[in-house]
N, C-alpha and C. Protein backbone atom coordinates (compact mmCIF):
# COMPACT_ATOMS: atom_id res chain seq x y z
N UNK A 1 3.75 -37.86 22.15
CA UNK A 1 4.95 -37.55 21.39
C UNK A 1 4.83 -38.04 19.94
N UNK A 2 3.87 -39.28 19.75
CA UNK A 2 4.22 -39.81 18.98
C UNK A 2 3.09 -38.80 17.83
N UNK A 3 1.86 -38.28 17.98
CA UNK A 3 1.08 -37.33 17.29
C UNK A 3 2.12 -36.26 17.22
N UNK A 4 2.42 -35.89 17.95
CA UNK A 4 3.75 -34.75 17.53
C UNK A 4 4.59 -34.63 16.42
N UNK A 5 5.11 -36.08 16.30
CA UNK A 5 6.03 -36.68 15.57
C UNK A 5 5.12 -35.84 13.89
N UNK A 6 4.29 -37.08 13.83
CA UNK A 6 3.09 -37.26 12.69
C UNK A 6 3.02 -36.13 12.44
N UNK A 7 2.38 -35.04 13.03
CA UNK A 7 1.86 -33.64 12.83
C UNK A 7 2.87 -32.81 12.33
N UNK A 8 4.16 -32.99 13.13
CA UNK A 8 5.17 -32.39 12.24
C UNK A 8 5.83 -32.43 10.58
N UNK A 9 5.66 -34.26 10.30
CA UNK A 9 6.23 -34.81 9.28
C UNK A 9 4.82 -34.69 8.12
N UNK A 10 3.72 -34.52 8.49
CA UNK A 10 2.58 -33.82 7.81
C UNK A 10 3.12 -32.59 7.40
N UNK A 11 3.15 -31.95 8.18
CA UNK A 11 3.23 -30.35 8.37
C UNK A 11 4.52 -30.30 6.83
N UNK A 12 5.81 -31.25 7.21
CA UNK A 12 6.84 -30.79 6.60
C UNK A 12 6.88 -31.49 5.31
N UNK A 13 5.81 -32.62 4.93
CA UNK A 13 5.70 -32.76 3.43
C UNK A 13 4.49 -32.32 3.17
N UNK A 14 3.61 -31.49 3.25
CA UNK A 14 2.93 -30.41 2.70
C UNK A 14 3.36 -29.61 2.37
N UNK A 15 4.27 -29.07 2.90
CA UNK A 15 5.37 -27.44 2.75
C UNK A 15 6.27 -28.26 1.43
N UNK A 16 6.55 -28.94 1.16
CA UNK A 16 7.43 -29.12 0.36
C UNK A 16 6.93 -29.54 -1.13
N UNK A 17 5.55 -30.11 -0.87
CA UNK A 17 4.90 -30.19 -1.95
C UNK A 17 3.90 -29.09 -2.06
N UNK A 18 3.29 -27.98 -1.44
CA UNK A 18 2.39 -27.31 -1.90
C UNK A 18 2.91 -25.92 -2.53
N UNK A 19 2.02 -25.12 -3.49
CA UNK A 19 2.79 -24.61 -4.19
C UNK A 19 3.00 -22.82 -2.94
N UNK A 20 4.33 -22.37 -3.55
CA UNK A 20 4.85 -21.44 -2.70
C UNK A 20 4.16 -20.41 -3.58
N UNK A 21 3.92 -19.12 -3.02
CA UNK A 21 3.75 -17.66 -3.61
C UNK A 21 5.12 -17.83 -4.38
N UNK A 22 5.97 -17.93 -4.14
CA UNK A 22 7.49 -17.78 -5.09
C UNK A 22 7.58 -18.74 -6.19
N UNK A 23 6.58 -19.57 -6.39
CA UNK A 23 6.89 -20.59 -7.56
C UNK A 23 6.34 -20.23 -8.78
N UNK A 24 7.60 -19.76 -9.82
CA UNK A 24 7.32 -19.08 -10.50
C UNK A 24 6.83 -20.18 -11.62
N UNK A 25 6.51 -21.26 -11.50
CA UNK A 25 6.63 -22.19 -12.63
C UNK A 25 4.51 -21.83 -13.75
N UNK A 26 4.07 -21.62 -12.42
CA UNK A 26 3.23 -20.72 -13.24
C UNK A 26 2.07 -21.89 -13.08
N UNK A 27 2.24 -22.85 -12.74
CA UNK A 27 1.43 -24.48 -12.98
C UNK A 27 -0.08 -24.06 -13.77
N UNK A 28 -0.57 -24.31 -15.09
CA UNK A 28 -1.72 -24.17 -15.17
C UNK A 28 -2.19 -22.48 -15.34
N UNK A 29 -0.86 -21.99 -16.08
CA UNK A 29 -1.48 -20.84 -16.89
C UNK A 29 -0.72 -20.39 -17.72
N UNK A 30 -1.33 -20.47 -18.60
CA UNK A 30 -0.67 -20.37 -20.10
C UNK A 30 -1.25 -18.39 -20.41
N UNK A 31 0.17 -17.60 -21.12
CA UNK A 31 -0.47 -16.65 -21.45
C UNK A 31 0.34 -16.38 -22.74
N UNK A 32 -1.12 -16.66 -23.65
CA UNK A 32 -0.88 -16.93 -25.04
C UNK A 32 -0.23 -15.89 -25.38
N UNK A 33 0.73 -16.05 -26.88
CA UNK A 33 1.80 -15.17 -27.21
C UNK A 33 2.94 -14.90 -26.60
N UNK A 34 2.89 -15.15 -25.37
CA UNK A 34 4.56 -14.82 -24.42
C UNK A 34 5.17 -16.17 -23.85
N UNK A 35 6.10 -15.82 -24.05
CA UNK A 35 7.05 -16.87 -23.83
C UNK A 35 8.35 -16.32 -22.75
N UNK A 36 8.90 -17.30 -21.77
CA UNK A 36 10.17 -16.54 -20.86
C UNK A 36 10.63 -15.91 -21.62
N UNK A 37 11.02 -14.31 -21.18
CA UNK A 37 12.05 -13.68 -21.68
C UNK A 37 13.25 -14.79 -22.01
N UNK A 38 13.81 -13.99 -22.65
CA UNK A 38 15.36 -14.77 -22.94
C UNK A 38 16.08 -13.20 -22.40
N UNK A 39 17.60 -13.41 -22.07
CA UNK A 39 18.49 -12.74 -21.23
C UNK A 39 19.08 -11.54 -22.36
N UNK A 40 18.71 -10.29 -22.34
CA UNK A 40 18.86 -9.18 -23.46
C UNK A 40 20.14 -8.42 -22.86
N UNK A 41 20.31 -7.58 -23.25
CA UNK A 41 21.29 -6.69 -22.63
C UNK A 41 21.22 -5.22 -21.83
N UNK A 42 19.60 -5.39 -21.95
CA UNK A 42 19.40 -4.23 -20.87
C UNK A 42 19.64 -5.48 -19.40
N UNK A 43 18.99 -6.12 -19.92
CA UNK A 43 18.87 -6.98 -18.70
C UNK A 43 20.47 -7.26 -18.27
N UNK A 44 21.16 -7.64 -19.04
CA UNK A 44 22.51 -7.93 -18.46
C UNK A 44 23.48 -6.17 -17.98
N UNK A 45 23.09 -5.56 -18.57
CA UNK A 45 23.28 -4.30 -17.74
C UNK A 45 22.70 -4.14 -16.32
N UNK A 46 21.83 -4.82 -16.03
CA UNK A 46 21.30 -4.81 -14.70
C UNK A 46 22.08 -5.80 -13.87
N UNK A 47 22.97 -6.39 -14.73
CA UNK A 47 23.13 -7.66 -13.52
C UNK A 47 22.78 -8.94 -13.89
N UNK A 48 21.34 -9.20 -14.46
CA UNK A 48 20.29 -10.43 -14.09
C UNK A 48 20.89 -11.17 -15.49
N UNK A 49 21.49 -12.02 -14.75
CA UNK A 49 21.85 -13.41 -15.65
C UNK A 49 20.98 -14.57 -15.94
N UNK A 50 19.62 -14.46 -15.47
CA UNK A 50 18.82 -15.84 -16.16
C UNK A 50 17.11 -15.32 -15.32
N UNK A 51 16.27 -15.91 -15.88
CA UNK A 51 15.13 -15.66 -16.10
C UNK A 51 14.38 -17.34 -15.93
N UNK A 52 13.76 -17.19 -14.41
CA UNK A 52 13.42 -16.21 -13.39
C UNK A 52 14.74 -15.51 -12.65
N UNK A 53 15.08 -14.48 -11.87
CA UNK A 53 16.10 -14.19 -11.06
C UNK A 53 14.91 -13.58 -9.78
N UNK A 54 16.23 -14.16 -8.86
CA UNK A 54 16.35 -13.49 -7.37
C UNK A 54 17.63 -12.34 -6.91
N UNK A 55 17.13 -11.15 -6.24
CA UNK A 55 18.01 -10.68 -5.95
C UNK A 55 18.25 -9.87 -4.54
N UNK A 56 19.02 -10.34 -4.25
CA UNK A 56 19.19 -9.31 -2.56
C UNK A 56 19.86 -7.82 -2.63
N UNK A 57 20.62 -7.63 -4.25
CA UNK A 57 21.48 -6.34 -3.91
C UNK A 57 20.81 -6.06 -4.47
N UNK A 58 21.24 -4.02 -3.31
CA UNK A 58 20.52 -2.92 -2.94
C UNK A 58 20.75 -2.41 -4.58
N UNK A 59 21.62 -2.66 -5.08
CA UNK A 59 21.95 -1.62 -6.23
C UNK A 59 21.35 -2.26 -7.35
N UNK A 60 21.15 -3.75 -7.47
CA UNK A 60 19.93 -4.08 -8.59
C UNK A 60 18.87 -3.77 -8.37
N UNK A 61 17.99 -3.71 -6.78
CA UNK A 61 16.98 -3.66 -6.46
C UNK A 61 16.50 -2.23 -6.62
N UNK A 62 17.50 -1.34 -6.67
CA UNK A 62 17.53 0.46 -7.00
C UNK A 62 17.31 0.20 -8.72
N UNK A 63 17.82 -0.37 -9.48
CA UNK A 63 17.65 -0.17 -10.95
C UNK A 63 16.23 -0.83 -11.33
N UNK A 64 16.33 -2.13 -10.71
CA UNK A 64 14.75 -2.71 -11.00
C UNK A 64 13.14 -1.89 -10.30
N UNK A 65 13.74 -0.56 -9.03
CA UNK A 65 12.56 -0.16 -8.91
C UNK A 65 12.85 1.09 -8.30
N UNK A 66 12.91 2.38 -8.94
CA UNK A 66 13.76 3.32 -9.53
C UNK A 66 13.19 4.46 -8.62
N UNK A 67 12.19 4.07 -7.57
CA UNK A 67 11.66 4.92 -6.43
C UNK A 67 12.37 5.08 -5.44
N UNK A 68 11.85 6.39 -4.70
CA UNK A 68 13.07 6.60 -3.62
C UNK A 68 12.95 5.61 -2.09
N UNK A 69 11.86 4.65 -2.23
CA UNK A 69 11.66 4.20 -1.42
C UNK A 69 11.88 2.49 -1.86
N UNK A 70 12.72 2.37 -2.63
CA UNK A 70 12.93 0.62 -3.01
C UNK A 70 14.08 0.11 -2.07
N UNK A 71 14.52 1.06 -1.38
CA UNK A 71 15.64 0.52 -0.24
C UNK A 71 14.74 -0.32 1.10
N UNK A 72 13.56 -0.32 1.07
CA UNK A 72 12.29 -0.73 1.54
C UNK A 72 12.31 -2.19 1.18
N UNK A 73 12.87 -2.43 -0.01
CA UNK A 73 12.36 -3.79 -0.46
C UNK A 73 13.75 -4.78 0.03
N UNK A 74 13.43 -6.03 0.44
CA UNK A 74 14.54 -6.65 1.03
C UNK A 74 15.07 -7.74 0.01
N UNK A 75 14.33 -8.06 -0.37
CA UNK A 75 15.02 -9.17 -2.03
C UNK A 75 13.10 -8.69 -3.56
N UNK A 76 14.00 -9.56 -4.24
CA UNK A 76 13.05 -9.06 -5.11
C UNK A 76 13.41 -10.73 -6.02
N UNK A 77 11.98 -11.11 -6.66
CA UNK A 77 11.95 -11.95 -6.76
C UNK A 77 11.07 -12.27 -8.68
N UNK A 78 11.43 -12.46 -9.87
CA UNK A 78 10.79 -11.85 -11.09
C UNK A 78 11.14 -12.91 -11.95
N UNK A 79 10.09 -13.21 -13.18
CA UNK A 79 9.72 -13.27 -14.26
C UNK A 79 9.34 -13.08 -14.86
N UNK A 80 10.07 -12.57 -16.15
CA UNK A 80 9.75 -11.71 -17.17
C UNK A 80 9.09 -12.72 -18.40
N UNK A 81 8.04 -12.35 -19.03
CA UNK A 81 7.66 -12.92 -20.40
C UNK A 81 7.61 -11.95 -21.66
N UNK A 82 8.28 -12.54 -22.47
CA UNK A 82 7.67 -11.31 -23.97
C UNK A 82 7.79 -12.52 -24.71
N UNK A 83 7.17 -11.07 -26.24
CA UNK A 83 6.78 -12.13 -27.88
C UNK A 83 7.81 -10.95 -28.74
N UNK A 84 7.97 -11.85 -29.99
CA UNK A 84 8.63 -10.62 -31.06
C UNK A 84 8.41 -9.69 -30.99
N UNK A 85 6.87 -9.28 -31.33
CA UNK A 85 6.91 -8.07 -31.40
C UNK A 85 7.00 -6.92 -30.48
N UNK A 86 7.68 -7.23 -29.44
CA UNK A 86 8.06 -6.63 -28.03
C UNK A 86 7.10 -6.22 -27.22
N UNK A 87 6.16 -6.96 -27.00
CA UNK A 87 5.27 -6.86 -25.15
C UNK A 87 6.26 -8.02 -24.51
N UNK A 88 5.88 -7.22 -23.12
CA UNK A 88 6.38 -8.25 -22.25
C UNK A 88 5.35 -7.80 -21.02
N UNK A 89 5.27 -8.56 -20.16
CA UNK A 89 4.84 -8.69 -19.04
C UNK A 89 5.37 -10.21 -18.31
N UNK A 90 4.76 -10.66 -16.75
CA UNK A 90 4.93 -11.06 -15.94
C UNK A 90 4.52 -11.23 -14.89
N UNK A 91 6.05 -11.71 -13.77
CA UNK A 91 5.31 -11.06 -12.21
C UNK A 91 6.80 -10.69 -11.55
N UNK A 92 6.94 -10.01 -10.39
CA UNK A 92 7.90 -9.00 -9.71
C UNK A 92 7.47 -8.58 -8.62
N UNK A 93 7.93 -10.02 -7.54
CA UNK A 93 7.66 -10.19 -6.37
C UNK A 93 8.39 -9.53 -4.88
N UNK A 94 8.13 -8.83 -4.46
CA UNK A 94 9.41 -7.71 -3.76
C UNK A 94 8.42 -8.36 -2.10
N UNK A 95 9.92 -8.52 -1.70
CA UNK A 95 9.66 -9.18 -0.14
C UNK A 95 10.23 -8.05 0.78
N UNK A 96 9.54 -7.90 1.90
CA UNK A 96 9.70 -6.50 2.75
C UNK A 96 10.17 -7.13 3.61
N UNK A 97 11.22 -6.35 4.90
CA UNK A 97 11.43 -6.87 6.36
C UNK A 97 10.09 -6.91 7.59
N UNK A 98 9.20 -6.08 7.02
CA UNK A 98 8.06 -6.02 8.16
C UNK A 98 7.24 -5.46 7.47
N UNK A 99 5.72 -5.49 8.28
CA UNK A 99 4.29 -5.10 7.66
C UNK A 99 4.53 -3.52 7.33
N UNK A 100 5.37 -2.89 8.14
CA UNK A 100 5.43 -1.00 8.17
C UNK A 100 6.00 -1.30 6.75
N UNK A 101 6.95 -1.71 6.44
CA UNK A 101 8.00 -1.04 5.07
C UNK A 101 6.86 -1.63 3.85
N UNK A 102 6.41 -2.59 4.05
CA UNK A 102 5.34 -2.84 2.84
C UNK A 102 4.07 -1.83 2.99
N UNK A 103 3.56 -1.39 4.14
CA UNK A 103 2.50 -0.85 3.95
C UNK A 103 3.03 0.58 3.09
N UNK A 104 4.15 0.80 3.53
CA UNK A 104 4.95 2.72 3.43
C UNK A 104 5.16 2.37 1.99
N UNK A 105 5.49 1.29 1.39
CA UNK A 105 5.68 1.62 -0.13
C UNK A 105 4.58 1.43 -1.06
N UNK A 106 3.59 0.54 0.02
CA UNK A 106 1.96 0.28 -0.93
C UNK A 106 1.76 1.93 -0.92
N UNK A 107 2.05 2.78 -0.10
CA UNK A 107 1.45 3.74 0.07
C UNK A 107 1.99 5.16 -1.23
N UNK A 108 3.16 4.69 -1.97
CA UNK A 108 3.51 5.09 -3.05
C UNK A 108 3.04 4.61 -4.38
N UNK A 109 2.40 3.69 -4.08
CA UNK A 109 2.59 2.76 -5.35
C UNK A 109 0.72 3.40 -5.88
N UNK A 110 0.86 3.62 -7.08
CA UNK A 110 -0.32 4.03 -7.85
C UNK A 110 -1.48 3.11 -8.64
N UNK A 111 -2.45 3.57 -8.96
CA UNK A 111 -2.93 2.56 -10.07
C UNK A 111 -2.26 2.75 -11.57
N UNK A 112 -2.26 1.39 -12.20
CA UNK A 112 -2.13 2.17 -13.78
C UNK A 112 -2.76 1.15 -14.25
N UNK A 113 -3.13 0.89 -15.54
CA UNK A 113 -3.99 0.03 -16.38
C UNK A 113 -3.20 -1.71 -16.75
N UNK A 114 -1.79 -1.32 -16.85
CA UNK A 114 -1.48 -2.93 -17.32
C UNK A 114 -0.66 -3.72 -16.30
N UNK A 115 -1.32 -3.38 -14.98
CA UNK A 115 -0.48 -4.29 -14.14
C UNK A 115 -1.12 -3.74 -12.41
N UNK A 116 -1.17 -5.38 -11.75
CA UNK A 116 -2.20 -5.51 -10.65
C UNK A 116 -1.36 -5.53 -9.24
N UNK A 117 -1.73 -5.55 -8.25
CA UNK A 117 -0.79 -5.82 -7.18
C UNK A 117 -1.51 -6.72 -6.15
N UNK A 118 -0.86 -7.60 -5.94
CA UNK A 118 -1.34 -7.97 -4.94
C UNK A 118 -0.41 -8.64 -3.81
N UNK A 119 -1.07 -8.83 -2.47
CA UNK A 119 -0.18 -8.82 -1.10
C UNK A 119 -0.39 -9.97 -0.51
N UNK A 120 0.97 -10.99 -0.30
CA UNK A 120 0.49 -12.14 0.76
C UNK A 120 1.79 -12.12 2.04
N UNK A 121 1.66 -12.21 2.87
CA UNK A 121 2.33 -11.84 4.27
C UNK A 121 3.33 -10.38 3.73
N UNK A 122 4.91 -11.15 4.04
CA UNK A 122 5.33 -9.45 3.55
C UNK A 122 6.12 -9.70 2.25
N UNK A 123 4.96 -10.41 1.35
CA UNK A 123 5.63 -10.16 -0.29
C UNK A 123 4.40 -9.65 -0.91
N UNK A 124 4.56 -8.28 -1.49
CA UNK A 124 3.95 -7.85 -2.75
C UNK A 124 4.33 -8.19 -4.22
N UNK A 125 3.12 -8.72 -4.55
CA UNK A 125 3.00 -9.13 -5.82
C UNK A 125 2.74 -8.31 -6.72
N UNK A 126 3.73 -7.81 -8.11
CA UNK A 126 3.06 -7.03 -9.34
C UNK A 126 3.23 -7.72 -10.32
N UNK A 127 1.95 -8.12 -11.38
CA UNK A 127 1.63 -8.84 -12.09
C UNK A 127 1.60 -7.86 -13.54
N UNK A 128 2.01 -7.70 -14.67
CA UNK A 128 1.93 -6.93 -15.97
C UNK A 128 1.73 -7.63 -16.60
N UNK A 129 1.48 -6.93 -17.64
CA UNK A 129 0.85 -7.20 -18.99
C UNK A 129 0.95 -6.27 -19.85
N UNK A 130 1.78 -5.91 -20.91
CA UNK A 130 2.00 -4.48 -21.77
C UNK A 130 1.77 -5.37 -23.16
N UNK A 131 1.00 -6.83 -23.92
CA UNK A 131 0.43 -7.36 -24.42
C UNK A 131 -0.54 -6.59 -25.52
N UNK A 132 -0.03 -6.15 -26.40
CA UNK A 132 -1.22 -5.02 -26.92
C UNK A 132 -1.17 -6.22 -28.25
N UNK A 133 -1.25 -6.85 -28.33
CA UNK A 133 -1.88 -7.71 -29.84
C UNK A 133 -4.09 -7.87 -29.44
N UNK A 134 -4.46 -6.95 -30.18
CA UNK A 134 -5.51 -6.83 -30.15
C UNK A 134 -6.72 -7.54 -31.50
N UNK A 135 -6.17 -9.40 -30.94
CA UNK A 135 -7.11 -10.01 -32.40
C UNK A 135 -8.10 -10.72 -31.84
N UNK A 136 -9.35 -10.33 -32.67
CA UNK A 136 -10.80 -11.26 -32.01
C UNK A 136 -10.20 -12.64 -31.95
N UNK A 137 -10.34 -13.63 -30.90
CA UNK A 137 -10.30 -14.49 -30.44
C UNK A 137 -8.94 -15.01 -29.90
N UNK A 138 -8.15 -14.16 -29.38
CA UNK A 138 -6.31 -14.08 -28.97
C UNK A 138 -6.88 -13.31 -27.70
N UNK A 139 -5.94 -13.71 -26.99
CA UNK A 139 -5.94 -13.21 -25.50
C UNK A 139 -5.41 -11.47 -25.50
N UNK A 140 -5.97 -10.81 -24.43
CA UNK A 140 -5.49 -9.65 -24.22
C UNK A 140 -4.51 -9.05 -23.26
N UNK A 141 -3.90 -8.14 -23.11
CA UNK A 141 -3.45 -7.65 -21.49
C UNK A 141 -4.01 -8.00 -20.22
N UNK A 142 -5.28 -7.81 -20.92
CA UNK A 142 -6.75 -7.87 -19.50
C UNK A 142 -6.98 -9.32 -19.46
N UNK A 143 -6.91 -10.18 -20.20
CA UNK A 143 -7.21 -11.76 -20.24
C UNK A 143 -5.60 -12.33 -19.23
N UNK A 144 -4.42 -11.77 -19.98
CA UNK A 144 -3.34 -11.99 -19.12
C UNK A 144 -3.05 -11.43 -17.56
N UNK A 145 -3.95 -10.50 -17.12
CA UNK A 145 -3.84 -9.82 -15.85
C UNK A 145 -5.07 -10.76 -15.24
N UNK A 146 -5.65 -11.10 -15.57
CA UNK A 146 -6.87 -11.88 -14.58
C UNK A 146 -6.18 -13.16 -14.74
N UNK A 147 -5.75 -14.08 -15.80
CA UNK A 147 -4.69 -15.55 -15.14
C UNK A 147 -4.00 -14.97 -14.12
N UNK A 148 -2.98 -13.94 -14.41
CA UNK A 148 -2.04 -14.15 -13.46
C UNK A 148 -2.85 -13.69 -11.65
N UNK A 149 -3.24 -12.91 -12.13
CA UNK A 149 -4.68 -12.77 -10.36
C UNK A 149 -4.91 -13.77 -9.71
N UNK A 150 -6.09 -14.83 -10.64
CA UNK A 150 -6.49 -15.85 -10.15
C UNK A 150 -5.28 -16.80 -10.03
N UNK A 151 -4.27 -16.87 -10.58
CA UNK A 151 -3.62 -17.79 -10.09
C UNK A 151 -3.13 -17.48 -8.52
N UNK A 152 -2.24 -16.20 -8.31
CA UNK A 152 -2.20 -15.55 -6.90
C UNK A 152 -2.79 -15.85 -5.56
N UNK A 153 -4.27 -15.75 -6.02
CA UNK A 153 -5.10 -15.63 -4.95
C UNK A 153 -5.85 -16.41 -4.93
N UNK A 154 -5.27 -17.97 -5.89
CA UNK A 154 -5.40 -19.22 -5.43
C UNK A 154 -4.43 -19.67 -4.77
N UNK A 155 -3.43 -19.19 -4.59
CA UNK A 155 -2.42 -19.43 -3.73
C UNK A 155 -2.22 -18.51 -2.48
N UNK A 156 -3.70 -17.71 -1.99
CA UNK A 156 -3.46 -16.72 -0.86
C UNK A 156 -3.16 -15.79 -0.52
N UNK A 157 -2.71 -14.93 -1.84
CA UNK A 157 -2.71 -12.95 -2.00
C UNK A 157 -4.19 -13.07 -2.29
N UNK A 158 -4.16 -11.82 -1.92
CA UNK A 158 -5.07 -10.68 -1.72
C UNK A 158 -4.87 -9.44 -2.36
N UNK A 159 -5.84 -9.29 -3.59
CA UNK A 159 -5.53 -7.87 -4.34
C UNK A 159 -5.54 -6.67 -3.55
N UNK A 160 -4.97 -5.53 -4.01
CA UNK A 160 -4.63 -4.33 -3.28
C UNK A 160 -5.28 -3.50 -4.03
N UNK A 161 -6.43 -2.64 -3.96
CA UNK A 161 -6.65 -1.60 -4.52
C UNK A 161 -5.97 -0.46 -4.78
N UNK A 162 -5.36 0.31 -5.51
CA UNK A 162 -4.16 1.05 -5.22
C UNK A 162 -5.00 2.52 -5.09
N UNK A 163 -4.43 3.49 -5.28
CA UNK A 163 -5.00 4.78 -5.32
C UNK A 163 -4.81 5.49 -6.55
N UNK A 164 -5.05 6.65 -7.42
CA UNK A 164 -5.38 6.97 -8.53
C UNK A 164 -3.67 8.39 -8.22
N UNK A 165 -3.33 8.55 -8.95
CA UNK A 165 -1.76 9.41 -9.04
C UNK A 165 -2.39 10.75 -9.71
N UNK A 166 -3.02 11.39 -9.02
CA UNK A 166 -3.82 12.81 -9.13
C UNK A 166 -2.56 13.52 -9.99
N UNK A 167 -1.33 13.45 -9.50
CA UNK A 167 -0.54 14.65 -9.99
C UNK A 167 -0.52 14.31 -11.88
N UNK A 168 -1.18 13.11 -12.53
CA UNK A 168 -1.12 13.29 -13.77
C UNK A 168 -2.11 13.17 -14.37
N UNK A 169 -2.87 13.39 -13.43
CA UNK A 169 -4.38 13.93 -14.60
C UNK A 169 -4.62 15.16 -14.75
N UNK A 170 -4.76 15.44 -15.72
CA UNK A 170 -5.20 17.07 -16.47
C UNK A 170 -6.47 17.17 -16.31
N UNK A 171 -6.74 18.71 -16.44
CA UNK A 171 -8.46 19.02 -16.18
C UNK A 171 -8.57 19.25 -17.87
N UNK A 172 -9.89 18.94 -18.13
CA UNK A 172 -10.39 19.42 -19.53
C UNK A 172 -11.09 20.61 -19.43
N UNK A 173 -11.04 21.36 -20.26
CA UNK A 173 -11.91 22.96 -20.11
C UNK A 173 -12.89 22.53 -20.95
């Protein structure tokens, strides 16, 4: 009983000190030029009063992810970063009820160039970067999408390869 005891009270100050997929505090990655959003008024048109936010309603979770399948997502979980000259990126953590509703919306979700996904139990992770200050020796989009990766999947996501969105590529003659 008494290893029981131990193993449990192990168990329950590890969990409390190790870091969560949800901790947005970022520990140990800096992504030069951005700073927390501050609270704008698109944003307060949405609802979201402070930065990071959590949210369980269906009708923010419809504006923050504008697919016909975001009724899929069961809370949603985000921090936003930008600089003056308006990039912003982040991360925008959407937690599913079961492995089906995450796999059915991975199964919508496309590739695009400034932002990664990745999956740990049933929270998908999307990581951006819309960062276009392009100066030799300043960080890039692509420098800010690999921190936020490796930080992830030092904490136990697993990147998602996505699939390529055929319906918007053009043929060249």
């Amino acid at each position: 009983m008494k290893k029981l005891l131990l193993l449990f009270y192990f168990l329950s100050f590890q969990s409390i000190f190790s870091q969560n997929i949800l901790d947005f505090e970022l520990k140990n990655v800096e992504l030069q030029g951005m700073k927390p959003a501050k609270i704008n008024q698109e944003m307060k048109n949405i609802r979201i009063a402070q930065n990071p936010f959590v949210t369980e309603n269906p009708e923010i979770i419809s504006k923050l992810d504008y697919r016909e399948n975001s009724s899929l997502i069961r809370k949603i979980y985000s921090f936003i970063y930008d600089n003056p000259k308006g990039s912003d990126g982040g991360v925008v953590v959407s937690q599913f009820e079961n492995k089906d509703d995450l796999k059915s919306y991975l199964a919508t979700t496309f590739e695009q160039s400034n932002y990664r996904v990745l999956v740990k139990d049933l929270f998908l992770i999307r990581i951006w970067s819309d960062y276009s200050l392009h100066v030799e020796g300043r960080e890039t989009s692509e420098d800010h999408l690999n921190k936020l990766e490796k930080y992830y999947i030092n904490l136990g996501a697993k990147k998602v390869t996505l699939k390529v969105d055929k319906s918007i590529i053009t043929a060249v003659e």
